[in-house]
Protein backbone atom coordinates (compact mmCIF):
# COMPACT_ATOMS: atom_id res chain seq x y z
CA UNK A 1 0.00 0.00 0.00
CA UNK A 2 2.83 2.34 0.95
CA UNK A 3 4.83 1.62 -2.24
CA UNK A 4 1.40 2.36 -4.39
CA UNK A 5 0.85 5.58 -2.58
CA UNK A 6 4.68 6.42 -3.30
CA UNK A 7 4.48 5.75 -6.63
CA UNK A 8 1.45 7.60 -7.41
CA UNK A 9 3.02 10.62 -6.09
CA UNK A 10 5.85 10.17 -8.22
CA UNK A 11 4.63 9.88 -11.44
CA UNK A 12 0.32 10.25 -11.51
CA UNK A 13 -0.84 13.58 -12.64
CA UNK A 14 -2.92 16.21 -11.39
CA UNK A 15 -6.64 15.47 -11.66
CA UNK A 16 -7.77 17.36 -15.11
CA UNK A 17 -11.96 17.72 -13.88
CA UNK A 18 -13.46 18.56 -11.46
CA UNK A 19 -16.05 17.12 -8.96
CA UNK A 20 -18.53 19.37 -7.92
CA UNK A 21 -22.35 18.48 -6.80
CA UNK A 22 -24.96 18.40 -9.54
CA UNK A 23 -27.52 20.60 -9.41
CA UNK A 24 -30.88 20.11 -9.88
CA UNK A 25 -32.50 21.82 -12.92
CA UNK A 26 -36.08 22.58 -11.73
CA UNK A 27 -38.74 21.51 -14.20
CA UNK A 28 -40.79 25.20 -16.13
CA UNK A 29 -44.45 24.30 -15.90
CA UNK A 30 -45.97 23.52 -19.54
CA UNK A 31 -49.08 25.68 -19.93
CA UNK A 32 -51.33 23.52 -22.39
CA UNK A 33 -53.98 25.54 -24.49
CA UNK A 34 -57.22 23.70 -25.67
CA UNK A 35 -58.48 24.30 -29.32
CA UNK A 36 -61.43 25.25 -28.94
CA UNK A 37 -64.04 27.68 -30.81
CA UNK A 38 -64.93 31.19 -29.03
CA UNK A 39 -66.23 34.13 -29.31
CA UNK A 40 -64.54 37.28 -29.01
CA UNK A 41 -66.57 40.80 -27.86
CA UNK A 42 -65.16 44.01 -27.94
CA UNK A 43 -66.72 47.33 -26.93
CA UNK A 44 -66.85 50.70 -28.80
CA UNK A 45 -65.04 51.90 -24.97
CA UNK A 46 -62.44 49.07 -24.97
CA UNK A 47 -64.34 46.37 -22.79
CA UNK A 48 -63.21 42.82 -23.60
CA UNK A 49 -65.11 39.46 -22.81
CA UNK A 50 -65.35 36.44 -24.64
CA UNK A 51 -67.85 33.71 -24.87
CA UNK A 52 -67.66 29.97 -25.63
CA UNK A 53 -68.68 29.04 -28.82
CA UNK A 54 -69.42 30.52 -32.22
CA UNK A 55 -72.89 31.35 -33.42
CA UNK A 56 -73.87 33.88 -30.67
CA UNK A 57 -76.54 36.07 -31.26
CA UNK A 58 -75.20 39.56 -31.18
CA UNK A 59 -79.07 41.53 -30.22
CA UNK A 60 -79.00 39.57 -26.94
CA UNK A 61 -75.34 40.57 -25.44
CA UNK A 62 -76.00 43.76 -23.40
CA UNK A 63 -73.42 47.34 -22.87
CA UNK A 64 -72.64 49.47 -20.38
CA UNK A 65 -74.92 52.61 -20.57
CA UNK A 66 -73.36 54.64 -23.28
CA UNK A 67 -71.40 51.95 -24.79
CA UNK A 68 -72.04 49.40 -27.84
CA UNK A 69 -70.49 47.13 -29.97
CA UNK A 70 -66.95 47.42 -31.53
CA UNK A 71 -66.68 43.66 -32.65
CA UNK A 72 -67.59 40.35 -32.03
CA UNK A 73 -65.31 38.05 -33.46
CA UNK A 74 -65.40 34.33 -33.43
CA UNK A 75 -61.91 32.68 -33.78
CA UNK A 76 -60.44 29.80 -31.88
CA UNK A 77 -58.63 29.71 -28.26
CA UNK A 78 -55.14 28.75 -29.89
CA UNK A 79 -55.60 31.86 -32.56
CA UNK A 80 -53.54 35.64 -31.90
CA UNK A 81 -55.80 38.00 -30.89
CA UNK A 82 -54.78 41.26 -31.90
CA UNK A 83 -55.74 45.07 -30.68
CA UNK A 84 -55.30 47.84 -33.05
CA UNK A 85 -54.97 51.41 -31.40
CA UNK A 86 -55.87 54.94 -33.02
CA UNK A 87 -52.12 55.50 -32.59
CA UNK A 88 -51.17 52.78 -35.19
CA UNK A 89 -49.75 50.08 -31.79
CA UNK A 90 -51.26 46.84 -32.07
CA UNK A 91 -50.86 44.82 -28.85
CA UNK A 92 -52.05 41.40 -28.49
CA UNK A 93 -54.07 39.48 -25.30
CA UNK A 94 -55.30 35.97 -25.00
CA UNK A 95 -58.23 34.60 -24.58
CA UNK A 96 -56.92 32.81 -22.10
CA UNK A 97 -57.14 36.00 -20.08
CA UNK A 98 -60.05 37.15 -21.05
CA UNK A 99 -63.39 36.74 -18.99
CA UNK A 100 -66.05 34.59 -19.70
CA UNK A 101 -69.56 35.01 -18.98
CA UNK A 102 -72.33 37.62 -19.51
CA UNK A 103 -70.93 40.52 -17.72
CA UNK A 104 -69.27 43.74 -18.75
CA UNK A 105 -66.07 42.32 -19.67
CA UNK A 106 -62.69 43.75 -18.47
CA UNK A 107 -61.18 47.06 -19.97
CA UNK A 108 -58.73 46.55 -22.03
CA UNK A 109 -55.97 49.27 -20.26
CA UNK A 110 -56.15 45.97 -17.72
CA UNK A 111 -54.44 43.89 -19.86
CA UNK A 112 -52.15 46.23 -22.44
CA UNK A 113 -50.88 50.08 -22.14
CA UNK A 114 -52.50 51.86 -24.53
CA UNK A 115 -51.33 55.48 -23.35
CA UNK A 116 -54.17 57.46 -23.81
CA UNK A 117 -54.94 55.83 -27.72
CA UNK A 118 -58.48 53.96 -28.37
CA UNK A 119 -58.91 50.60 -29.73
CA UNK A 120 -60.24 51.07 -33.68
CA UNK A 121 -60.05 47.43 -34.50
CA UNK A 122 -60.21 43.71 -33.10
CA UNK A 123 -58.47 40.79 -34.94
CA UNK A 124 -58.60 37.01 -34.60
CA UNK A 125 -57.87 34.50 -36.75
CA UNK A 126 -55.38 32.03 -38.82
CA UNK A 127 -51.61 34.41 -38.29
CA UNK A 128 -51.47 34.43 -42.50
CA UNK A 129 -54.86 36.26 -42.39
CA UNK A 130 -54.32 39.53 -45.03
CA UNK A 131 -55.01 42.65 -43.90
CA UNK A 132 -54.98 46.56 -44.88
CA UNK A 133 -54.30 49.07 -42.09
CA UNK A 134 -54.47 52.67 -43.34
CA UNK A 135 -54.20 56.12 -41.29
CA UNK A 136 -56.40 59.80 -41.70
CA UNK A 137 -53.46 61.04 -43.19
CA UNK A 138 -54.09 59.25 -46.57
CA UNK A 139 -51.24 56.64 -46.22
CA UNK A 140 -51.88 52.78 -45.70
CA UNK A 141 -49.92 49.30 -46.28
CA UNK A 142 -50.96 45.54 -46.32
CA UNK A 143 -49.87 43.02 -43.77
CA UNK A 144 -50.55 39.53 -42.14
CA UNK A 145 -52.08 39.18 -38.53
CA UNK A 146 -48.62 37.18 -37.68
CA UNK A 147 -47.16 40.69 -38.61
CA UNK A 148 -48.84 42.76 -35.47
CA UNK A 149 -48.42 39.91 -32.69
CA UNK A 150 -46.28 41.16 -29.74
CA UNK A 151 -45.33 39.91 -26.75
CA UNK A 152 -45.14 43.73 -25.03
CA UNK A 153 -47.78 45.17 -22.79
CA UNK A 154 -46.92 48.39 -24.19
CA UNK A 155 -47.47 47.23 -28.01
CA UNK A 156 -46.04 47.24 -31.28
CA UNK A 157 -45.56 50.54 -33.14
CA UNK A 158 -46.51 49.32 -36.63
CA UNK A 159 -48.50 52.05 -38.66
CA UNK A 160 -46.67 54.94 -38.04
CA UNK A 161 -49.37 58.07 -38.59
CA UNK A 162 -48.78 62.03 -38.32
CA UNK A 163 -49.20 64.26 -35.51
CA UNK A 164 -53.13 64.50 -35.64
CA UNK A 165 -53.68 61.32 -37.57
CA UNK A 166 -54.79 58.92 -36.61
CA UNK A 167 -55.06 54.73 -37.44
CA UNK A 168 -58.41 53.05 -38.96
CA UNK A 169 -60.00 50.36 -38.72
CA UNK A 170 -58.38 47.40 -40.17
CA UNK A 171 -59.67 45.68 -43.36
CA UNK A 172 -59.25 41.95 -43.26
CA UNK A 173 -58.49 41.00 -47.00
CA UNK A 174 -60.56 37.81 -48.29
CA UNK A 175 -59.73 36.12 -51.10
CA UNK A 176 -59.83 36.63 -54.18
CA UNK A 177 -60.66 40.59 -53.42
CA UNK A 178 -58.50 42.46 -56.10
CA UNK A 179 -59.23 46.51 -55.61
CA UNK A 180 -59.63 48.80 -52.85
CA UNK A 181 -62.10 51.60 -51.92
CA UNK A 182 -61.42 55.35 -50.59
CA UNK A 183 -63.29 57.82 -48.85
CA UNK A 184 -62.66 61.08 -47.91
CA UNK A 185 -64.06 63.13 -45.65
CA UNK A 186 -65.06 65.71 -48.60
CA UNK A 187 -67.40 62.68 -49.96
CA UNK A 188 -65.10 62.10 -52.21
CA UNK A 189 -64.50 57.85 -53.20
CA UNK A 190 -61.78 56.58 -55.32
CA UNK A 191 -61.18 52.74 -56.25
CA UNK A 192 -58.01 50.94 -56.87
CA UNK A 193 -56.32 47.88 -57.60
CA UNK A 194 -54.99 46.25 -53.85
CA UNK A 195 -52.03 45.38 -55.91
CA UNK A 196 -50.59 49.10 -55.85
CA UNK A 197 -50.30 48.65 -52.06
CA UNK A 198 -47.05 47.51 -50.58
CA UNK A 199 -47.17 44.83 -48.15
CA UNK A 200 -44.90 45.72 -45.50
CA UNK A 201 -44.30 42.97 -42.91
CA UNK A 202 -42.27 45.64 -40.18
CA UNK A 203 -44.84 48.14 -41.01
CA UNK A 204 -44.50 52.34 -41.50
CA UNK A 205 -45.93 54.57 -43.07
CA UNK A 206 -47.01 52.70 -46.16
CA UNK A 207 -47.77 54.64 -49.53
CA UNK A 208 -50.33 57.35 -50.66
CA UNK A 209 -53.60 55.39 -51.06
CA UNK A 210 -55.46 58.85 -51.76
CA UNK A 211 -54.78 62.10 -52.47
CA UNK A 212 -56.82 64.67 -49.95
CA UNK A 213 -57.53 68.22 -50.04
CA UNK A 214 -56.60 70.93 -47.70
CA UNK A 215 -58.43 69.75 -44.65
CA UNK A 216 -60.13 66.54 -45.22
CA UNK A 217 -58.80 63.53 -43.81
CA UNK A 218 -59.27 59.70 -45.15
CA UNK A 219 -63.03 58.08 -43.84
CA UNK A 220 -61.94 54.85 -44.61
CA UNK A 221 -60.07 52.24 -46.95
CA UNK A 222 -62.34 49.27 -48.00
CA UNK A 223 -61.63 46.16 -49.96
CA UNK A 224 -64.11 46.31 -53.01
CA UNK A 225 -66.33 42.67 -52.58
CA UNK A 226 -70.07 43.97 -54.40
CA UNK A 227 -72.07 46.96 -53.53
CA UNK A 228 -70.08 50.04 -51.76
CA UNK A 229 -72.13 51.18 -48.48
CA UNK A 230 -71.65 54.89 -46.98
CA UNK A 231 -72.99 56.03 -44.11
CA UNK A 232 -73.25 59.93 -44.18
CA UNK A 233 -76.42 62.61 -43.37
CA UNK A 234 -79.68 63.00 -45.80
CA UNK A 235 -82.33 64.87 -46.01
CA UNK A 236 -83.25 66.65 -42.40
CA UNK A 237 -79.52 65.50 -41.65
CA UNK A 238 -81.06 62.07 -40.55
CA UNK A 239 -78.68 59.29 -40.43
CA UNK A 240 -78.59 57.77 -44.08
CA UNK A 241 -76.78 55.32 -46.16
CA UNK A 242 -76.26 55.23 -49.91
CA UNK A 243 -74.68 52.41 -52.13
CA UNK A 244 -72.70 52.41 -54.76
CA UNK A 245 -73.45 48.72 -56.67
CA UNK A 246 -70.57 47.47 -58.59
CA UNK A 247 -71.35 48.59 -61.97
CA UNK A 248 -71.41 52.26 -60.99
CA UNK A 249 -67.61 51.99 -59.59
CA UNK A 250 -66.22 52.36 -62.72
CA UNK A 251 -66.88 55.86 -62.47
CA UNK A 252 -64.93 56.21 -59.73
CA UNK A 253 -61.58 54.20 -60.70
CA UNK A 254 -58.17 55.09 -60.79
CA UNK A 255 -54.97 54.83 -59.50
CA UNK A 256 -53.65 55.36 -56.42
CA UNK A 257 -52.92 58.36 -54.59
CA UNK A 258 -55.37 60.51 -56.85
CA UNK A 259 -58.14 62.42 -55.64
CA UNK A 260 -60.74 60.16 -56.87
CA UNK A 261 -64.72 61.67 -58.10
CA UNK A 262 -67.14 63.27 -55.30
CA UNK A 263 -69.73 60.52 -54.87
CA UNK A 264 -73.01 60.61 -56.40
CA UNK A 265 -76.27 60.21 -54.54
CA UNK A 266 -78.47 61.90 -52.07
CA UNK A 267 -76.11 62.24 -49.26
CA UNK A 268 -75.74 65.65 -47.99
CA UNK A 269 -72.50 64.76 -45.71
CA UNK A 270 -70.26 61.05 -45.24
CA UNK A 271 -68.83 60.13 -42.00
CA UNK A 272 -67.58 56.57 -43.39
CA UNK A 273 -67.80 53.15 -44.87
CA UNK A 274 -70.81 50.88 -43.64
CA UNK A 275 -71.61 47.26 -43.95
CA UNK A 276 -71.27 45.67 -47.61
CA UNK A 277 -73.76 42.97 -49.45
């Protein structure tokens, strides 16, 4: 024993690792989402609820007194759902987090920072799903829903829009949907083809969709699918709506960023694009 211990001083080497105590690497909890169909709700005020299930009948879900409907959306659990703010941030929730049931819902400041902005638009849906954001200014671009996802409570500065602008609604682009419509706020319409608009996966500012006049600011960008409806004031400045059915928009084509023609019909006023056929 002695002469093994003398020889291994002699000639053995230093030990080249090193022994330490492993450590044990905690297990991260897996948070499993069910696929399963539901329906989002969105007030014009920026209350959010959801309910399970598609096919909900929109008359029966009630508001808080001098509120009303934004959107009700039905998408699946496992789809982004995606806020679009006046100030061209999208910021995105889950309905995960969302409450259920038939009450007010939560506000949406609860859930994202939207500094002060209002929420124009609510999207759900596959993340390839086309869309065309466009600000007051008169500038707009084309995107994907994957495009405006974000993982920040603060948002995602996407459209960017001018001091005083501010973002629209979103158009969700269907298929097969080849031009785009314009409003002004001078009642003036133009139609284009959607191919003249850059899509723009980091967003900005976009392109010129139409050309405005001292003082008006863009209503509205619409992809064209059958008759044109425009909400504006009639006779007695009543609430009215006028369409424009497919074979008259040929009076109003051309290409973008022009002015486009003032729009025909009995409206006195427009304040925007309506429902379509």
């Amino acid at each position: 024993m002695k002469e093994e211990t003398a020889d291994g001083e002699r000639f053995g080497d230093k030990r080249r690792t090193r022994i330490e105590a492993a450590e044990r690497a905690a297990a991260a909890p897996v948070e499993t989402l069910t696929d399963e169909p539901v329906t989002v709700i969105c007030s014009r005020n920026g209350f959010l609820r959801t309910r399970t299930g598609h096919g909900i009948d929109a008359t029966t879900l009630s508001w808080k007194e001098g509120d009303g409907p934004l959107a009700v959306i039905e998408t699946r659990t496992v789809h982004p759902i995606v806020l679009v703010a006046t100030s061209g941030r999208t910021f995105s929730v889950r309905a995960l987090d969302l409450p259920g049931g038939k009450g007010d819902g939560a506000p949406a400041t609860s859930l994202v920072d939207l500094a002060g902005a209002r929420i124009v638009g609510v999207l759900a849906g596959e993340p390839d799903t086309h869309l065309l954001l466009a600000s007051s200014g008169g500038t707009g671009l084309r995107c994907r829903l994957k495009d405006l996802v974000t993982r920040q409570r603060a948002g995602k500065a996407f459209l960017n829009v001018g001091e005083g602008e501010k973002c629209l609604a979103p158009e969700i682009l269907r298929e097969g949907v080849t031009e785009v419509a314009t409003l002004s706020s001078g009642g003036r319409l133009l139609v284009f083809p959607l191919a003249e608009v850059n899509e723009l996966s980091g967003g900005g500012k976009g392109v010129i969709l139409m050309r405005l006049h001292e003082g008006e600011s863009l209503l509205g960008a619409r992809a064209v699918a059958g008759t044109l409806k425009v909400k504006g004031k009639g006779r007695g400045d009543k609430v009215s709506f006028a369409g424009v059915p497919a074979a008259e928009l040929e009076n109003y084509r051309g290409a973008r960023a022009r002015s486009g023609r003032v729009l025909q019909g009995s409206l006195k006023s427009v304040s925007g694009f309506a429902y379509q056929d």
